[in-house]
Protein backbone atom coordinates (compact mmCIF):
# COMPACT_ATOMS: atom_id res chain seq x y z
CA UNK A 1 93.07 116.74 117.39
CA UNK A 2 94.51 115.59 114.38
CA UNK A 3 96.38 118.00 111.49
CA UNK A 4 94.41 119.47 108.64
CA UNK A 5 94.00 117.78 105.78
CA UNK A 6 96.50 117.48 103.41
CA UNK A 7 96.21 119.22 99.91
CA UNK A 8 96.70 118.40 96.11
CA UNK A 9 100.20 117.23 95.23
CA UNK A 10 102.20 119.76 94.99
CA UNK A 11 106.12 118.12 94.09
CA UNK A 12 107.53 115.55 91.87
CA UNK A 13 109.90 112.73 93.35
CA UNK A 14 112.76 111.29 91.17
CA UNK A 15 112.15 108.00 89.51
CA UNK A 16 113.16 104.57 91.27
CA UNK A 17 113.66 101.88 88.36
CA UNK A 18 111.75 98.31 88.96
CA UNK A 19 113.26 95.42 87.77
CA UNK A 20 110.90 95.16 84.48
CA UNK A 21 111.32 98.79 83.93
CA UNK A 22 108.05 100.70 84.81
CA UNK A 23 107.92 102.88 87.24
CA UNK A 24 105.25 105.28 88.59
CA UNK A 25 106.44 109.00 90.55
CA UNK A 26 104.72 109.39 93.94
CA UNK A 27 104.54 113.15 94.50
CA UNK A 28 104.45 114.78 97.98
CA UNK A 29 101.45 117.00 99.57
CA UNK A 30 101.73 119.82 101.51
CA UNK A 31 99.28 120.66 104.34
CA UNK A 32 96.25 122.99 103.65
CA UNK A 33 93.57 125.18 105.67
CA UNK A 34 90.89 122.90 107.71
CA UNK A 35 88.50 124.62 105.75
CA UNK A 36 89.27 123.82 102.76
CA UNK A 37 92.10 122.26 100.58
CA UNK A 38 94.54 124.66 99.07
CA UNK A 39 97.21 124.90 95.83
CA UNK A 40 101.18 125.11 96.78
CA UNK A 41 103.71 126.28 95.15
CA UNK A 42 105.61 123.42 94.01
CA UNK A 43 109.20 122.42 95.61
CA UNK A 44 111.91 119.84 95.07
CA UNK A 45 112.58 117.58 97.46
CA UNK A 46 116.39 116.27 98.21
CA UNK A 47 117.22 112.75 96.90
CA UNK A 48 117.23 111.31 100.85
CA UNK A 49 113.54 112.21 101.35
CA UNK A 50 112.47 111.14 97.91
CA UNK A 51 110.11 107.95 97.41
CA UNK A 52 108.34 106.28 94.78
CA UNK A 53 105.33 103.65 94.64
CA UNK A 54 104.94 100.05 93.17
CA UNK A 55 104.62 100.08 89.27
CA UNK A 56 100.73 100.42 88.00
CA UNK A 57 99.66 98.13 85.59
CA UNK A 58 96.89 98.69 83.16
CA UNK A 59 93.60 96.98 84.42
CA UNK A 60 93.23 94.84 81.32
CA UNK A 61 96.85 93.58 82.31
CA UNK A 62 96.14 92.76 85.80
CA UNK A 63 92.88 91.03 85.07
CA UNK A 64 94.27 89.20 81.89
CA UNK A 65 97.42 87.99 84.47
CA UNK A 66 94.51 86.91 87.34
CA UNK A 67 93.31 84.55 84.59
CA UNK A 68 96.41 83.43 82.39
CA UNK A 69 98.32 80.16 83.53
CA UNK A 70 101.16 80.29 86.12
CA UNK A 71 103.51 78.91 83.35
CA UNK A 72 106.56 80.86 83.11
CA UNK A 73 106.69 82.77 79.49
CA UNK A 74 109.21 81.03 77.26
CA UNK A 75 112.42 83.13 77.66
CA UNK A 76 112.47 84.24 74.07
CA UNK A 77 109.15 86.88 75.15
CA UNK A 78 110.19 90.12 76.60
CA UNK A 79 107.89 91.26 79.61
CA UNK A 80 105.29 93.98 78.32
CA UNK A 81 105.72 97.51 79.64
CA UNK A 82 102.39 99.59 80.45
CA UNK A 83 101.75 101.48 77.16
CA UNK A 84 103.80 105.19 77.06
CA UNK A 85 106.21 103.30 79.31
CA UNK A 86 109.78 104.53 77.17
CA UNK A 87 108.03 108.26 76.41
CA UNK A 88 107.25 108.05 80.67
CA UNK A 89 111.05 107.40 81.73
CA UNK A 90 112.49 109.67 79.83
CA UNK A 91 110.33 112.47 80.80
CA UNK A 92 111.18 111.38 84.38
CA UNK A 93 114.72 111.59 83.64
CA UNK A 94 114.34 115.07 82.21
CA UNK A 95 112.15 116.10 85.09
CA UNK A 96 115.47 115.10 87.10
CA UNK A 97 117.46 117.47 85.24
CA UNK A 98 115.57 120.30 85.68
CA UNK A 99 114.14 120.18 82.17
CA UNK A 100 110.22 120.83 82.66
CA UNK A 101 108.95 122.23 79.97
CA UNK A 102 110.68 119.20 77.28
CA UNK A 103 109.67 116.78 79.68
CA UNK A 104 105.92 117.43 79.81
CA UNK A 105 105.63 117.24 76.38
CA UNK A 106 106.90 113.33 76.77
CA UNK A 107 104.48 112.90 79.42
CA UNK A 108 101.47 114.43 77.02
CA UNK A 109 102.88 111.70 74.37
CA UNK A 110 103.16 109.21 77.62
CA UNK A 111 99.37 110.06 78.32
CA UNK A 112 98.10 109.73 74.61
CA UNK A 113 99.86 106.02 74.70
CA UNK A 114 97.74 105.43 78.01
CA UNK A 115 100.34 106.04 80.46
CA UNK A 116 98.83 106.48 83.97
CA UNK A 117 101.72 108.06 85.06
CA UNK A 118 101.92 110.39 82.12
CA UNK A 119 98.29 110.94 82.05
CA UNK A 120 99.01 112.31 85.89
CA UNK A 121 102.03 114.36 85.51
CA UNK A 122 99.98 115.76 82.32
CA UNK A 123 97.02 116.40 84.82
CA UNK A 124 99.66 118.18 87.26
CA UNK A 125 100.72 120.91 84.50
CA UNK A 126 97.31 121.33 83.93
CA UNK A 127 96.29 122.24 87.53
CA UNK A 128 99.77 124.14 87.55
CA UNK A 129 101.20 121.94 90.22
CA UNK A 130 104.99 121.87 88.15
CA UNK A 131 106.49 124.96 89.12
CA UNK A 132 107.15 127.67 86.78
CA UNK A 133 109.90 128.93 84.11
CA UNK A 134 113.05 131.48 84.33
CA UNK A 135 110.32 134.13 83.27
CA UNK A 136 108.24 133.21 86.51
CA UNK A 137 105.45 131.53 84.14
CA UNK A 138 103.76 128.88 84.28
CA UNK A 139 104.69 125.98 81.38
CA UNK A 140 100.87 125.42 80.82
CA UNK A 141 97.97 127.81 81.16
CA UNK A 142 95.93 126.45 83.99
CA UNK A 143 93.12 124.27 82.51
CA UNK A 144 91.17 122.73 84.74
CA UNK A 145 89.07 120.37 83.01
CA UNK A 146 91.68 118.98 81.21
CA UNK A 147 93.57 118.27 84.42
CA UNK A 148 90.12 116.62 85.49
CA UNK A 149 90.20 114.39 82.34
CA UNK A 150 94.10 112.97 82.87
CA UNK A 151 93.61 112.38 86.41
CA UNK A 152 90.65 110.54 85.40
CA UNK A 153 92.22 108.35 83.21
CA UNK A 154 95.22 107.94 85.22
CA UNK A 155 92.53 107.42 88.43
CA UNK A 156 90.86 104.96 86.45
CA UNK A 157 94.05 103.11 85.50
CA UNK A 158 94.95 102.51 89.13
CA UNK A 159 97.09 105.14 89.80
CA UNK A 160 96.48 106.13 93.75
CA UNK A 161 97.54 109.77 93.70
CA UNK A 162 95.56 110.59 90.90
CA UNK A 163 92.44 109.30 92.75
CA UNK A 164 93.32 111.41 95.56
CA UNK A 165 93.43 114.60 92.64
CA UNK A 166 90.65 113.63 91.38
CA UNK A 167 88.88 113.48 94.65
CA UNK A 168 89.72 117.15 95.41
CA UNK A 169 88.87 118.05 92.09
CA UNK A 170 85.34 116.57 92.68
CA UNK A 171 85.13 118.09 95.77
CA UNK A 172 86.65 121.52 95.18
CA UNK A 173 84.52 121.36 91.78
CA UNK A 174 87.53 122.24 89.39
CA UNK A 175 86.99 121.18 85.89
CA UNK A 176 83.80 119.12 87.17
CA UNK A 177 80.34 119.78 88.72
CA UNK A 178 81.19 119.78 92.86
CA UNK A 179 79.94 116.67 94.28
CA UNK A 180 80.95 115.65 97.63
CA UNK A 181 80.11 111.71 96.86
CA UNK A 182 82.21 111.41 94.28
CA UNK A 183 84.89 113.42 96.15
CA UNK A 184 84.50 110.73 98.93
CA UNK A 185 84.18 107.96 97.04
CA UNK A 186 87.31 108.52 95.07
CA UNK A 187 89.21 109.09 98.40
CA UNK A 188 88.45 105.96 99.49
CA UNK A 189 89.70 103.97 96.12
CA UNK A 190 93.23 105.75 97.04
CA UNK A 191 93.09 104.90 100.39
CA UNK A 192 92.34 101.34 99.36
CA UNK A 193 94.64 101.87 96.60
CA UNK A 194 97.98 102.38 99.46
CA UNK A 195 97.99 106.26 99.04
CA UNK A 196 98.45 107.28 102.80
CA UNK A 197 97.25 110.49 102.42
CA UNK A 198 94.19 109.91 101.03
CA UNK A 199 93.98 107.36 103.91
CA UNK A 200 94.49 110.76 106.28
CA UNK A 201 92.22 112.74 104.32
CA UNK A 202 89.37 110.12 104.66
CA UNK A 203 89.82 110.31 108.28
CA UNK A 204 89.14 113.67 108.10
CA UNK A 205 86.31 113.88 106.14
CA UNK A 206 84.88 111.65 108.68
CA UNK A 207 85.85 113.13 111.72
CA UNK A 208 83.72 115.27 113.77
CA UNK A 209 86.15 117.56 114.88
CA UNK A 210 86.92 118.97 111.32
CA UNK A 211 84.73 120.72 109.28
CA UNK A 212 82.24 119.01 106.87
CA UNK A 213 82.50 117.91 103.65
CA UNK A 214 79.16 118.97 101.56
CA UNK A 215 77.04 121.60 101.95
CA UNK A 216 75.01 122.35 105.00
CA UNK A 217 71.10 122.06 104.35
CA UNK A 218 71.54 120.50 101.13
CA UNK A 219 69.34 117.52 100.30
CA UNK A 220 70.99 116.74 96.76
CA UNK A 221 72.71 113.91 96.57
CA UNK A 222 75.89 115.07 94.99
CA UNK A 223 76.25 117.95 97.44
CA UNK A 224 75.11 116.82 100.58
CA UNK A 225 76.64 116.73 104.01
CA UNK A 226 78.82 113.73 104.09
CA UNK A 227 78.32 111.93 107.88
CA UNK A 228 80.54 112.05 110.40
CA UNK A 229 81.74 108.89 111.61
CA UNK A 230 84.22 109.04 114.23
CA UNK A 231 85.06 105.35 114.72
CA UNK A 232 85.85 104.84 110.75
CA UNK A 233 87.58 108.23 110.92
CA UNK A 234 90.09 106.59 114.05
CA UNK A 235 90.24 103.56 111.69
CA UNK A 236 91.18 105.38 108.84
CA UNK A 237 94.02 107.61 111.15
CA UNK A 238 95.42 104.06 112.77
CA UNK A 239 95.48 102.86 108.99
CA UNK A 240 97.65 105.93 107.32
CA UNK A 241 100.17 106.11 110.55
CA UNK A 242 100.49 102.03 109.57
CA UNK A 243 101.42 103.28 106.15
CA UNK A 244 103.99 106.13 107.03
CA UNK A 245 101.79 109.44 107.73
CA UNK A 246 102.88 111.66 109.85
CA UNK A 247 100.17 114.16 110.42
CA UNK A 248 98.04 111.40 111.36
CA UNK A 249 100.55 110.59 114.40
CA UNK A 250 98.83 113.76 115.71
């Protein structure tokens, strides 16, 4: 049998600069109950086991660039950053020094530029996913529909790992009305999107051996049982060991 699914992200990983300077945070999950997914206390992870993903850029970018001329931009034009981009690196850098509470507010301004990666480190203080302070508080009261709204945006920018939030928050309904479609549906877009652990998680939800996801008896279409599918479930396992999980090894 495989491992239980894996829960909401629960650390931050140290930045990795790109050669046109944007850069997106990949943050690690930690394994929850069968039943159900779970919040962890947050931990830092040492520099050797960090990662990070492939830059996002805005979906107005990417289509405008699937539809502009190959032609090399004169040299004279700097390449565009994804909007928040500055406010976004240095509230990395600050997360790297240990200084949370400064660095959230640059992600808030990060998010208000249209930063997916702000908008998602703004959506993890919100869900109370960054640790606490020397006073053993949290640096934001818990507010879960405005953690549903930034990993929206940030989902609907491209940003995997907010898809997979978002996915949990749909399921788990925090901030937003439970629906187990959505919850699904979102998984998928991360899986497709490279996040291996929503890749896992679809597997999962599609497995028989693991509980279901949706409520038994229910004939609404928001909350119904999802189907068990045991041959997309494998597929979805072979995919995230392909991509580096290793609970799906199991």
């Amino acid at each position: 049998a495989t491992a239980p699914e894996v829960s909401r992200t629960t650390s931050w990983t140290s930045r990795q600069r790109r050669s046109r300077g944007r850069v997106d945070a990949m943050i690690h999950l930690r394994r929850a109950a069968s039943h159900g997914v779970a919040r962890a206390t947050p931990r830092l992870m040492s520099l050797s086991t960090r990662r990070a993903l492939p830059p996002i850029a805005p979906l107005a970018q990417t289509r405008a660039a699937s539809s502009a001329s190959p032609a090399a931009p004169p040299p004279s034009e700097a390449p565009s950053l994804e909007p928040g981009a500055e406010a976004y690196e240095r509230a990395l850098g600050l997360m790297d020094e240990g200084r949370v509470g400064t660095a959230i507010d640059l992600f808030a301004e990060a998010a208000k530029a249209g930063s997916a990666g702000g908008n998602f480190f703004l959506g993890l203080a919100y869900d109370g996913l960054l640790g606490e302070n020397a006073d053993g508080e949290l640096w934001v009261d818990p507010d879960p529909p405005a953690a549903f709204r930034c990993y929206t945006r940030a989902a609907t920018a491209g940003h995997p790992e907010a898809m997979l939030n978002l996915a949990l928050c749909y399921r788990n309904g925090e901030g937003v009305s439970r629906s187990t479609r959505h919850a699904f549906e979102w998984t998928e877009r991360a899986a497709s999107a490279g996040s291996d652990r929503a890749m896992f998680n679809a597997g999962v939800a599609l497995d028989p051996l693991h509980p279901p996801w949706g409520e038994p008896g229910s004939t609404d279409p928001e909350t119904r049982m999802l189907v068990k599918n045991p041959s997309r479930a494998a597929d979805y396992y072979r995919t995230a060991v392909a991509a580096g999980h290793s609970q799906a090894k199991g």
